[in-house]
PDB file of N, CA and C in Angstrom:
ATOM      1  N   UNK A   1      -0.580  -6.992  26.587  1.00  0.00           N
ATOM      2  CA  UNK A   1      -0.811  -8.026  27.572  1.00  0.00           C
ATOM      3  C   UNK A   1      -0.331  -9.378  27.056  1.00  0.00           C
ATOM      4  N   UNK A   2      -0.354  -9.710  26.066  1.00  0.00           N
ATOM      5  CA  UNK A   2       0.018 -10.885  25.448  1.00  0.00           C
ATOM      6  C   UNK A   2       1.515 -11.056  25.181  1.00  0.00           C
ATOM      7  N   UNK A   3       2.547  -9.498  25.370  1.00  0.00           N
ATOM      8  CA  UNK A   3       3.739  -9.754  24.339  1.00  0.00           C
ATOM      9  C   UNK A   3       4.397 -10.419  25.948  1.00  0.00           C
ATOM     10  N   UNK A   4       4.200 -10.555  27.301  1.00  0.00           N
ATOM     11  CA  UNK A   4       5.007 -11.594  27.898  1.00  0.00           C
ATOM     12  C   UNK A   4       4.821 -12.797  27.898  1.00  0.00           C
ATOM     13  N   UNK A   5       3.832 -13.153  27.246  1.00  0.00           N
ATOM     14  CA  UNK A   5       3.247 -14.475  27.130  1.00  0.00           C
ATOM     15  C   UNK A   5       4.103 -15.058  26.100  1.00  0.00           C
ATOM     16  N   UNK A   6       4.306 -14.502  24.813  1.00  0.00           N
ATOM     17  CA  UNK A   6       5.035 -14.443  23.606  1.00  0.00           C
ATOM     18  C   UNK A   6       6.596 -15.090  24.140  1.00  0.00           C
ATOM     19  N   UNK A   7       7.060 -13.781  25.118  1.00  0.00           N
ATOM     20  CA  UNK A   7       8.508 -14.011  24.927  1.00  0.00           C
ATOM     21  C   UNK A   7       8.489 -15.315  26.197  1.00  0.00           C
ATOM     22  N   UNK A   8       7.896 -15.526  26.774  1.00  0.00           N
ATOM     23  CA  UNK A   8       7.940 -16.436  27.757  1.00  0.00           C
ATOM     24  C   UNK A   8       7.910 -18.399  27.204  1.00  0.00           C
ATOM     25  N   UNK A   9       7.622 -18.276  26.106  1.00  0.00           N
ATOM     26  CA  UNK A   9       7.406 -19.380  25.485  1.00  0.00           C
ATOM     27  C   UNK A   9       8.747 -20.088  25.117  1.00  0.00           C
ATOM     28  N   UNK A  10       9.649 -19.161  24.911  1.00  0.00           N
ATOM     29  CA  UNK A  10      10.898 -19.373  24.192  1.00  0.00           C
ATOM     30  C   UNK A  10      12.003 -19.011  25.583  1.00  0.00           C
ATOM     31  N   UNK A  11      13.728 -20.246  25.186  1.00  0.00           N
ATOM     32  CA  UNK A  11      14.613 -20.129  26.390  1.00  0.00           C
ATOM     33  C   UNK A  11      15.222 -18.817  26.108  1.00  0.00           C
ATOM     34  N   UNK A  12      15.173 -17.912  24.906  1.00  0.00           N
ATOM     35  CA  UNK A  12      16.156 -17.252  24.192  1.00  0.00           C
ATOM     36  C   UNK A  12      15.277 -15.621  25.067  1.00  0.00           C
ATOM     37  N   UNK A  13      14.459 -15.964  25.718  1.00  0.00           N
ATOM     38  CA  UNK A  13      13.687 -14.379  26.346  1.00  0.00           C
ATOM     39  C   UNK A  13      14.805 -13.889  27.433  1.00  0.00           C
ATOM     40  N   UNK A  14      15.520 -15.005  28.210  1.00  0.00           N
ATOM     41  CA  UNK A  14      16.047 -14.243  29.203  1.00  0.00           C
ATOM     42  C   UNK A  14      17.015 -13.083  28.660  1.00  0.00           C
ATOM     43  N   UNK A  15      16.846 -12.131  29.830  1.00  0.00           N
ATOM     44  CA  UNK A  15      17.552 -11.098  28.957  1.00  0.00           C
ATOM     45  C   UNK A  15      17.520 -10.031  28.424  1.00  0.00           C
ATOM     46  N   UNK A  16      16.031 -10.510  27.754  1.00  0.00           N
ATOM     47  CA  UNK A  16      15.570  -9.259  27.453  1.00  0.00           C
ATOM     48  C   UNK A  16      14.519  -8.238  27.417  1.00  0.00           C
ATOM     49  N   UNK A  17      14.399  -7.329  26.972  1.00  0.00           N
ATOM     50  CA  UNK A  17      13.378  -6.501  28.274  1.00  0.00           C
ATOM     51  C   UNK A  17      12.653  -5.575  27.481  1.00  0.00           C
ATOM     52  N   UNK A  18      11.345  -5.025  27.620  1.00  0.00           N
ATOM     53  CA  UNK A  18      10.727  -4.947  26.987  1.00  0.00           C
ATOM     54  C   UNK A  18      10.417  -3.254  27.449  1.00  0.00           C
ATOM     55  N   UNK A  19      10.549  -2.011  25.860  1.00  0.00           N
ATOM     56  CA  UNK A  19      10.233  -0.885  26.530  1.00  0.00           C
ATOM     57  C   UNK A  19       8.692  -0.199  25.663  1.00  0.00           C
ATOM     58  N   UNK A  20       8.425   0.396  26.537  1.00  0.00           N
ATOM     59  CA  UNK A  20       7.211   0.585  26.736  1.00  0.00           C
ATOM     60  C   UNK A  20       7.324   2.378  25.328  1.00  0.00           C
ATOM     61  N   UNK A  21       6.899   2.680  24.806  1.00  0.00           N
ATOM     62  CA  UNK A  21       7.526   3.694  23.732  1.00  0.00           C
ATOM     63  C   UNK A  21       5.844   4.576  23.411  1.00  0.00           C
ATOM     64  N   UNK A  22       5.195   4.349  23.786  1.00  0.00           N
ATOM     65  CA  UNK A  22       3.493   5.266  23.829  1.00  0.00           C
ATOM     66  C   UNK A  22       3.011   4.141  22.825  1.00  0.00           C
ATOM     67  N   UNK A  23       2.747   4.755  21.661  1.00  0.00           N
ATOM     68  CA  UNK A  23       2.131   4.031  20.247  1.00  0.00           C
ATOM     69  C   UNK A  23       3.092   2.875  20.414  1.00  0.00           C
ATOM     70  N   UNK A  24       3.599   2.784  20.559  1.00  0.00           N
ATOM     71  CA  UNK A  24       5.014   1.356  20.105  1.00  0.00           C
ATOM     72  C   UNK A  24       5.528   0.241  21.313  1.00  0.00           C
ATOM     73  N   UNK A  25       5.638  -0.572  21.079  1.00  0.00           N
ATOM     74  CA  UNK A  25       6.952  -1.060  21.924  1.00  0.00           C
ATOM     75  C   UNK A  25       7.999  -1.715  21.697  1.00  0.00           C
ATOM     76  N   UNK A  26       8.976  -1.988  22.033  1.00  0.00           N
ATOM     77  CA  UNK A  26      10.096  -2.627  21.522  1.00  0.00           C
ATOM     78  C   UNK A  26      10.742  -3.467  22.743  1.00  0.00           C
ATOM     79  N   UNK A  27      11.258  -4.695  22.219  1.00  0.00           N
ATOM     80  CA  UNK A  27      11.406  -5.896  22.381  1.00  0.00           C
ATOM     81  C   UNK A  27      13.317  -5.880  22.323  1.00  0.00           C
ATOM     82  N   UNK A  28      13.951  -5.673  23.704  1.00  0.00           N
ATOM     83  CA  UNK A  28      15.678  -5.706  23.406  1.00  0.00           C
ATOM     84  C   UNK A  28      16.015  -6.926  23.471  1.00  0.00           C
ATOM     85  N   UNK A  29      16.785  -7.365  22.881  1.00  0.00           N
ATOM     86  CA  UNK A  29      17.574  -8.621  23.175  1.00  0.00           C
ATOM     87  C   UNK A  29      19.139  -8.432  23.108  1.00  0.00           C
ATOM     88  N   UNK A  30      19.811  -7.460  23.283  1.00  0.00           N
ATOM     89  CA  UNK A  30      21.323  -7.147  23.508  1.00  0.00           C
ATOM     90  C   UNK A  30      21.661  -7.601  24.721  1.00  0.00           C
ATOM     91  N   UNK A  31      21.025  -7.600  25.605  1.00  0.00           N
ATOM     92  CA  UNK A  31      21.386  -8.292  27.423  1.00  0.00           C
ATOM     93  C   UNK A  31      21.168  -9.998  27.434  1.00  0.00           C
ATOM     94  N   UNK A  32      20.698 -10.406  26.109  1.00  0.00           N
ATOM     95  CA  UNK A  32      20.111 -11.490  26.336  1.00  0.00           C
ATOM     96  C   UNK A  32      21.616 -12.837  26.199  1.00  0.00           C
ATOM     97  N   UNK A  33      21.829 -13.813  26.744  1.00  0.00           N
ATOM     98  CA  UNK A  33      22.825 -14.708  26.550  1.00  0.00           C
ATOM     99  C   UNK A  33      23.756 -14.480  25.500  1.00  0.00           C
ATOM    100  N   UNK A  34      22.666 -14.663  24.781  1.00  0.00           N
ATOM    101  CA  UNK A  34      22.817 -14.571  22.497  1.00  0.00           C
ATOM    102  C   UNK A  34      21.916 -14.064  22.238  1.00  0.00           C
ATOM    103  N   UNK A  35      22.299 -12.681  21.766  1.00  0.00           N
ATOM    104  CA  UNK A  35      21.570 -11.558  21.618  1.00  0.00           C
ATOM    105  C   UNK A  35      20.714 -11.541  20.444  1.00  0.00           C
ATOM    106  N   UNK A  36      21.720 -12.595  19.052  1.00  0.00           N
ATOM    107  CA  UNK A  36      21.545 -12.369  17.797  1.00  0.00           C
ATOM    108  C   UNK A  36      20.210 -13.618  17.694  1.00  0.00           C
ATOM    109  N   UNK A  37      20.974 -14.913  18.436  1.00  0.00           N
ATOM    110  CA  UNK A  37      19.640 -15.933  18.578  1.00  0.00           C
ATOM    111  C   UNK A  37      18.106 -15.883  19.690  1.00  0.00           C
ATOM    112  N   UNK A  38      18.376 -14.684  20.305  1.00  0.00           N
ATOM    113  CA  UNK A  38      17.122 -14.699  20.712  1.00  0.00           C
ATOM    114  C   UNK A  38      16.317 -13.392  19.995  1.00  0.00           C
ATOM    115  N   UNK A  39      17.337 -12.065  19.376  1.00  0.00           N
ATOM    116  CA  UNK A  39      16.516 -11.600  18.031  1.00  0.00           C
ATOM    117  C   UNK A  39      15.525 -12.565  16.992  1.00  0.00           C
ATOM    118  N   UNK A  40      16.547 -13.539  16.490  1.00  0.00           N
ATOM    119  CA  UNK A  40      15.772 -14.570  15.606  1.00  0.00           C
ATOM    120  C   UNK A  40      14.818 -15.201  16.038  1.00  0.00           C
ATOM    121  N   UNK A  41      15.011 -15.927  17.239  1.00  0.00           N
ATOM    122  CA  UNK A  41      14.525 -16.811  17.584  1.00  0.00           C
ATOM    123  C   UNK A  41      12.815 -15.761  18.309  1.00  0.00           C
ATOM    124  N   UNK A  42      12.466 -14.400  18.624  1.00  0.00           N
ATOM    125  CA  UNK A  42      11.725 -14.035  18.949  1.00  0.00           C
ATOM    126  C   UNK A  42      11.044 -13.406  17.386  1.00  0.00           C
ATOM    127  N   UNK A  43      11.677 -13.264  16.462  1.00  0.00           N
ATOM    128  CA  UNK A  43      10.979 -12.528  15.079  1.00  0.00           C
ATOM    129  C   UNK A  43      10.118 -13.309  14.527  1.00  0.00           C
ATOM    130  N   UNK A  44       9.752 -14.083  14.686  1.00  0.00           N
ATOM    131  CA  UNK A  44       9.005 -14.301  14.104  1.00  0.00           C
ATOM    132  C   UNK A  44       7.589 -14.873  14.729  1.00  0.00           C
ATOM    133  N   UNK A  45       7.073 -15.218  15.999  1.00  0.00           N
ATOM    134  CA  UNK A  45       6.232 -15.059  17.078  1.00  0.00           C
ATOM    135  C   UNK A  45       5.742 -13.218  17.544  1.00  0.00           C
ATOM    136  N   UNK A  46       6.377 -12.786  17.219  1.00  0.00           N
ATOM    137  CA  UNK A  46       6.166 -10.820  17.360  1.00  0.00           C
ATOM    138  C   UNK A  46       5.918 -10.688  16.106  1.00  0.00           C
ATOM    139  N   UNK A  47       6.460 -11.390  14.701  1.00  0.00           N
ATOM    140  CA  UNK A  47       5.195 -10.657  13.498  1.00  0.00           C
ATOM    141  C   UNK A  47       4.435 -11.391  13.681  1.00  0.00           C
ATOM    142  N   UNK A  48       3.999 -12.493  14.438  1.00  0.00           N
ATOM    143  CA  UNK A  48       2.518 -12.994  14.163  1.00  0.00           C
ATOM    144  C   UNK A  48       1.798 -12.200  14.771  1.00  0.00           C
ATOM    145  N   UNK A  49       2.253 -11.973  16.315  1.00  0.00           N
ATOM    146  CA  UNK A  49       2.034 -11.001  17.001  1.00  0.00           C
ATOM    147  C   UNK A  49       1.139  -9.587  16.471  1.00  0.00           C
ATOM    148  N   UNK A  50       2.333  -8.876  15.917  1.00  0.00           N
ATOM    149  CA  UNK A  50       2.316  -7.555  15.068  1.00  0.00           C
ATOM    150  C   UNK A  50       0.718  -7.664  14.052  1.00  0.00           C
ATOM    151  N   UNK A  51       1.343  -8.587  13.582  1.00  0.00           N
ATOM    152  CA  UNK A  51       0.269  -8.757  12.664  1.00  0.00           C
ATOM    153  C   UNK A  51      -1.339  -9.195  12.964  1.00  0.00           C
ATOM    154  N   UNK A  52      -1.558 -10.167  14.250  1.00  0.00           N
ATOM    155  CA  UNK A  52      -2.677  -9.953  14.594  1.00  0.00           C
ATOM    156  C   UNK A  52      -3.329  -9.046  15.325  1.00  0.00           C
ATOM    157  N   UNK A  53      -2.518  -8.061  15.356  1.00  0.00           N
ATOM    158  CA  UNK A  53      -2.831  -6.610  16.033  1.00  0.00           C
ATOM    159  C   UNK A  53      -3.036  -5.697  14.971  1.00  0.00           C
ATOM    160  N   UNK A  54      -2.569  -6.079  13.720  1.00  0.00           N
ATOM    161  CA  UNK A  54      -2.656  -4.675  12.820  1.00  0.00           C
ATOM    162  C   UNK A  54      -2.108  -4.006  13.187  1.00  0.00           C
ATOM    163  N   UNK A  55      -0.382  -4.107  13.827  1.00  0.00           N
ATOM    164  CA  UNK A  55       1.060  -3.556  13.793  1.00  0.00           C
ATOM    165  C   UNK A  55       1.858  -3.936  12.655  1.00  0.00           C
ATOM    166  N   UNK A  56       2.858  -3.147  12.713  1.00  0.00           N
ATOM    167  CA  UNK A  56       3.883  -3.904  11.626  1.00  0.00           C
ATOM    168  C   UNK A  56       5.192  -4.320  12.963  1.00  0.00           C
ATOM    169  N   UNK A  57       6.198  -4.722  12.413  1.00  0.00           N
ATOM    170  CA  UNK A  57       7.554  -5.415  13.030  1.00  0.00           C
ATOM    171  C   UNK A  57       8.457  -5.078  12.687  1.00  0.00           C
ATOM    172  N   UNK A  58       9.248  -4.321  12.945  1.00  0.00           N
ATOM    173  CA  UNK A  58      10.572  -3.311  12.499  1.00  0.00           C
ATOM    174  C   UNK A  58      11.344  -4.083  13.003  1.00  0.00           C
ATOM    175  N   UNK A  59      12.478  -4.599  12.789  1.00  0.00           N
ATOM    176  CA  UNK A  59      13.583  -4.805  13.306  1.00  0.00           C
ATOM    177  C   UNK A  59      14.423  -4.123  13.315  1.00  0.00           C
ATOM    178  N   UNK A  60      15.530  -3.606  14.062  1.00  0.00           N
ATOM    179  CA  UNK A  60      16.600  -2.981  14.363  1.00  0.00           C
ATOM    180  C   UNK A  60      17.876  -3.972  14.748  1.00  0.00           C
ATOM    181  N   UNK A  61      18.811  -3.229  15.151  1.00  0.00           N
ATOM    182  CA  UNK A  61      20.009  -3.669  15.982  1.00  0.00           C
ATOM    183  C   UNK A  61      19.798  -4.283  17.380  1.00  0.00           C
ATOM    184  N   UNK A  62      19.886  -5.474  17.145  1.00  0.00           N
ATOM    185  CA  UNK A  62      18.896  -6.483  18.380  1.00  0.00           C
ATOM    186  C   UNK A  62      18.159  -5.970  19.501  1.00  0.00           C
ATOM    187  N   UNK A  63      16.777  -5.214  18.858  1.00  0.00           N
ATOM    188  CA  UNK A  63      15.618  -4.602  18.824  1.00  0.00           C
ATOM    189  C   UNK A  63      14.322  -5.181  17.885  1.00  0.00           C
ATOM    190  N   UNK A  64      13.594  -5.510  18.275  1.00  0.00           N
ATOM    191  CA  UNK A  64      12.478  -5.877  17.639  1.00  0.00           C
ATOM    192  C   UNK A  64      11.295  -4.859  18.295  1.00  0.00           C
ATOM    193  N   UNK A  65      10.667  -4.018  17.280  1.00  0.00           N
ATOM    194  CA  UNK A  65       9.706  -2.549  17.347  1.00  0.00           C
ATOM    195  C   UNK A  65       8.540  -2.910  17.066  1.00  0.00           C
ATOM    196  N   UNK A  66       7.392  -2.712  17.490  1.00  0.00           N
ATOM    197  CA  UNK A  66       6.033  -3.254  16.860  1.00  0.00           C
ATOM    198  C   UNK A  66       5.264  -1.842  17.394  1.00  0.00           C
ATOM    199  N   UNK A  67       4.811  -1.307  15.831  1.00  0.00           N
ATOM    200  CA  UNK A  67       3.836  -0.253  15.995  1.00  0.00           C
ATOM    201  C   UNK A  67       3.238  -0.075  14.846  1.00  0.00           C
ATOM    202  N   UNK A  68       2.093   0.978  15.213  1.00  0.00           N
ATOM    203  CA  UNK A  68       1.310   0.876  14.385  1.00  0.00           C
ATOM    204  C   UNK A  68       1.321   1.575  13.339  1.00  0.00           C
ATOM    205  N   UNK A  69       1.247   1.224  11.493  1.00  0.00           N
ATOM    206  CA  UNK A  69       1.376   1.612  10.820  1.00  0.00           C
ATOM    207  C   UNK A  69       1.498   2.896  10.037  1.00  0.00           C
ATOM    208  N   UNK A  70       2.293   3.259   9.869  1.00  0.00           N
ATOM    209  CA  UNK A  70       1.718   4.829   9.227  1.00  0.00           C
ATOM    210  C   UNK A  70       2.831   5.776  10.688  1.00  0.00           C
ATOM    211  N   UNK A  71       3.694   5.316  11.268  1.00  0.00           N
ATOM    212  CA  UNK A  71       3.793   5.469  12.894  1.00  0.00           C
ATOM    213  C   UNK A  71       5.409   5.371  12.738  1.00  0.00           C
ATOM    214  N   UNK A  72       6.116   6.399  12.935  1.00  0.00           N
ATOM    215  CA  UNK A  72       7.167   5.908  13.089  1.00  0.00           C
ATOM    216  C   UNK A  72       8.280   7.211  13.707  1.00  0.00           C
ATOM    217  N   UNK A  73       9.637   7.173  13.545  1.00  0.00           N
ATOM    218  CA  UNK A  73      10.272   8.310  14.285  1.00  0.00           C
ATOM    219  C   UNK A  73      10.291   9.606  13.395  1.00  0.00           C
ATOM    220  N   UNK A  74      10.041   9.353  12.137  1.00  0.00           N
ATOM    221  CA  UNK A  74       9.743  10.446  11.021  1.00  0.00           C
ATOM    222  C   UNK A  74       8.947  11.404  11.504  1.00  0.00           C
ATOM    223  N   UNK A  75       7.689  10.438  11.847  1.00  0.00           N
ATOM    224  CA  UNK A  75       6.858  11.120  11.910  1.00  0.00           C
ATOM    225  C   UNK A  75       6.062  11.641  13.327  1.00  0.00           C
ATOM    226  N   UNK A  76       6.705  11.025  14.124  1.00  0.00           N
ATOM    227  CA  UNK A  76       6.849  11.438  15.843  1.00  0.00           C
ATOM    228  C   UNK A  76       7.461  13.273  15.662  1.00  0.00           C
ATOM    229  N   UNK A  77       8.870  12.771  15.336  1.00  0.00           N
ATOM    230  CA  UNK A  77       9.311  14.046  15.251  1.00  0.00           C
ATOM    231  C   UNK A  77       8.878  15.504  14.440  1.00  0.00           C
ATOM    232  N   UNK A  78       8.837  14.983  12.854  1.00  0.00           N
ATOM    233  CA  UNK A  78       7.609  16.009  12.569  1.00  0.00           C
ATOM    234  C   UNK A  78       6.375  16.451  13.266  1.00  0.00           C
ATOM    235  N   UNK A  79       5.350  15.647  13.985  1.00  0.00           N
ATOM    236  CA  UNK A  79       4.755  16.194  14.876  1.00  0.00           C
ATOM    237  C   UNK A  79       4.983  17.243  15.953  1.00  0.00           C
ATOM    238  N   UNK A  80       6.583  16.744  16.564  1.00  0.00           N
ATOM    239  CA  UNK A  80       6.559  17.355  17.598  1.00  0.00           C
ATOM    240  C   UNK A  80       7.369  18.764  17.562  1.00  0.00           C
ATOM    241  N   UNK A  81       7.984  18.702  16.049  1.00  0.00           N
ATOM    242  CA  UNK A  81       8.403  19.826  15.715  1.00  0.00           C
ATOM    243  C   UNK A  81       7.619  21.119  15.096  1.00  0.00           C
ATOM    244  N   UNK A  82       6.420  20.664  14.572  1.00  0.00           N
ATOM    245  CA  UNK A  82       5.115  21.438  14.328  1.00  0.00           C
ATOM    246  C   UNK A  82       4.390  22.007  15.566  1.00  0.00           C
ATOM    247  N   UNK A  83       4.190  21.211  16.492  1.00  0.00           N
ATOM    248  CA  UNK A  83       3.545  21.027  18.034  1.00  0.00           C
ATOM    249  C   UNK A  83       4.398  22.424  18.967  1.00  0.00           C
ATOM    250  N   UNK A  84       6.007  22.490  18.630  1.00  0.00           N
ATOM    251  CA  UNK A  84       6.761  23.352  19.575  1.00  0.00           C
ATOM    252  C   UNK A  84       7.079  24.462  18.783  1.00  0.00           C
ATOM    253  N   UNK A  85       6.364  24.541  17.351  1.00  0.00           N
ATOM    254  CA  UNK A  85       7.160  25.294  16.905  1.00  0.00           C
ATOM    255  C   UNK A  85       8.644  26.087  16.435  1.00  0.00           C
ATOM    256  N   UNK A  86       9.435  24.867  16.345  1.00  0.00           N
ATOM    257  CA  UNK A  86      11.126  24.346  16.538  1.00  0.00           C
ATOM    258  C   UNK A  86      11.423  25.521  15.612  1.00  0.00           C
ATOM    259  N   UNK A  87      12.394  25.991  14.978  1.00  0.00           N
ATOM    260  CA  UNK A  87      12.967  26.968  13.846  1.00  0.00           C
ATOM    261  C   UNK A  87      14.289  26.131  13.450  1.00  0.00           C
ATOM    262  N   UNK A  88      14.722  25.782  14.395  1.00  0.00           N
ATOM    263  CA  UNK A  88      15.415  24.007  13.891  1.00  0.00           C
ATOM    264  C   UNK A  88      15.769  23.050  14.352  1.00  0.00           C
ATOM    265  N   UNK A  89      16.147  21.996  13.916  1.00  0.00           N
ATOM    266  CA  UNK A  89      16.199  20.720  14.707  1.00  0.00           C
ATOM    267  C   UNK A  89      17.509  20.327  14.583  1.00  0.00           C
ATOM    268  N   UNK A  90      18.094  19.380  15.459  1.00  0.00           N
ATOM    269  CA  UNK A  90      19.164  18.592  15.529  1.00  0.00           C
ATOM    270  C   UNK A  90      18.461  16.974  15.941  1.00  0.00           C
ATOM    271  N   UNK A  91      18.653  15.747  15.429  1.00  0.00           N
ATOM    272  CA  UNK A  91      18.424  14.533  15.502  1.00  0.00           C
ATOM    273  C   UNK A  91      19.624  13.373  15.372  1.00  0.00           C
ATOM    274  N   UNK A  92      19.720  12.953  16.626  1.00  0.00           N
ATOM    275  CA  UNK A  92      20.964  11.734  16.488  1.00  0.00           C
ATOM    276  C   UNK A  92      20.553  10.574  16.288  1.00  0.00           C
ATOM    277  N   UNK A  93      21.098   9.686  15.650  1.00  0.00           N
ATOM    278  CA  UNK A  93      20.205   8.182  16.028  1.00  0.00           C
ATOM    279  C   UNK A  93      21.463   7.022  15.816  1.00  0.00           C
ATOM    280  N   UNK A  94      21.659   6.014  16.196  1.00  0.00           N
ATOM    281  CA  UNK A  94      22.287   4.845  15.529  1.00  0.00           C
ATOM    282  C   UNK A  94      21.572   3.336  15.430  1.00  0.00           C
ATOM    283  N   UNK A  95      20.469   3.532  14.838  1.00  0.00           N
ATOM    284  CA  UNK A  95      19.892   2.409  14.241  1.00  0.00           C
ATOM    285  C   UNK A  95      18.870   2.394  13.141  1.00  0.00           C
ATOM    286  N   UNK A  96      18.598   1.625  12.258  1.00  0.00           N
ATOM    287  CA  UNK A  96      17.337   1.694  11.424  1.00  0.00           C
ATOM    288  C   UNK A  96      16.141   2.144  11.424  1.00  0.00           C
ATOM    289  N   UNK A  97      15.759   2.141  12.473  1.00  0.00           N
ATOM    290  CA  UNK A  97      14.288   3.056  12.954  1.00  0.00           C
ATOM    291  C   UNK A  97      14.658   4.351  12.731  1.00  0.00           C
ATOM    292  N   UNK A  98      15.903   4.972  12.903  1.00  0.00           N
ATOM    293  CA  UNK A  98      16.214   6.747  13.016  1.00  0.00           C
ATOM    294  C   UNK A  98      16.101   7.203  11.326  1.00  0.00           C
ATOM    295  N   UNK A  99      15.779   5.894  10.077  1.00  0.00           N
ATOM    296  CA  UNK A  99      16.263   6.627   9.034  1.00  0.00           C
ATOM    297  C   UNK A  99      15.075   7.405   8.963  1.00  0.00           C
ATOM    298  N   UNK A 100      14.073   7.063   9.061  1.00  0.00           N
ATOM    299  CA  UNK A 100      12.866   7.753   8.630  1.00  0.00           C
ATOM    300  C   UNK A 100      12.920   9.036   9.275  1.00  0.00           C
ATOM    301  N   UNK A 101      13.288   9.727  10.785  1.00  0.00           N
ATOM    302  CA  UNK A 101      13.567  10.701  11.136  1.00  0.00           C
ATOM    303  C   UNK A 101      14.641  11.552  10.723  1.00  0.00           C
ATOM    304  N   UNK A 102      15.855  11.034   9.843  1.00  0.00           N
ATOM    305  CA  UNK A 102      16.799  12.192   9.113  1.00  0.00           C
ATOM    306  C   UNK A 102      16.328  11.881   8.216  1.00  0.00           C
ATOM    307  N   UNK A 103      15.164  11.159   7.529  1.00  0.00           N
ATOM    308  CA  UNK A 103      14.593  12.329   6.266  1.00  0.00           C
ATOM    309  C   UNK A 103      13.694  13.201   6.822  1.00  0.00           C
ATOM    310  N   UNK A 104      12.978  12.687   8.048  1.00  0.00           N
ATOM    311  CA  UNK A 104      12.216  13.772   8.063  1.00  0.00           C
ATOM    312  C   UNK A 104      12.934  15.530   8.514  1.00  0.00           C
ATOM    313  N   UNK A 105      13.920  15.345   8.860  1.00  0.00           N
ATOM    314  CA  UNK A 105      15.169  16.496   9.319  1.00  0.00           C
ATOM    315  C   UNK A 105      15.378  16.965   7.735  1.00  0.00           C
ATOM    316  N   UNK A 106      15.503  16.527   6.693  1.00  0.00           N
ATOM    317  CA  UNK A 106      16.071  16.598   5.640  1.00  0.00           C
ATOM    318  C   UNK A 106      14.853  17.766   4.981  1.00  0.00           C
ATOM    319  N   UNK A 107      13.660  17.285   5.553  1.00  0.00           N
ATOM    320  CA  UNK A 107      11.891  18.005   4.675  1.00  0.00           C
ATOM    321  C   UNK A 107      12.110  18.889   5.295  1.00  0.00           C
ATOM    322  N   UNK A 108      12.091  19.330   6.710  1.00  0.00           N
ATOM    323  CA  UNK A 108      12.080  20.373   7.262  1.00  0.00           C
ATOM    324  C   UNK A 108      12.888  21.585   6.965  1.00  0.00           C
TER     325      UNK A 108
END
């Protein structure tokens, strides 16, 4: 409830759009004017954010992620590969959040 309040404060929000991820959400700014200055210009109002929630603040490829600790695509996917009983997996990703999920491809 608070993270439109957040991006609304600042000119650098237009643009960008906010997805909704279960445990998580993430914060795009690639549509935004200046993608790279409204990344910056929003990082650091989302870790205060993050942080008075007892989230952490991942940044990505002008993506800003806020979830909760211990929480991530590693370990989404290990869940859900235990959950379906997989025999194997395939995982694509192109950003920083995906490393934790090709190690977790790597344990399996």
């Amino acid at each position: 409830a608070e993270l439109p309040g957040v991006l609304h404060k600042f000119d650098s929000w237009h643009g960008t759009w906010i997805e909704e991820k279960g445990q998580a959400v993430a914060v795009h700014t690639r549509r935004a004017e200046d993608p790279q200055a409204a990344f910056e210009t929003l990082r650091g109002p989302l870790g205060e954010l993050a942080a008075l929630h007892g989230l952490i603040l991942e940044p990505g490829r002008q993506v800003l992620e806020l979830r909760p600790p211990g929480m991530d695509k590693g370990v989404a996917l290990a869940t859900y590969v235990a959950e379906v009983d997989a025999e194997s997996v395939l995982y694509a990703g192109d950003d920083l959040g995906d490393l934790a999920a090709f190690a977790a491809v790597e344990k399996l």
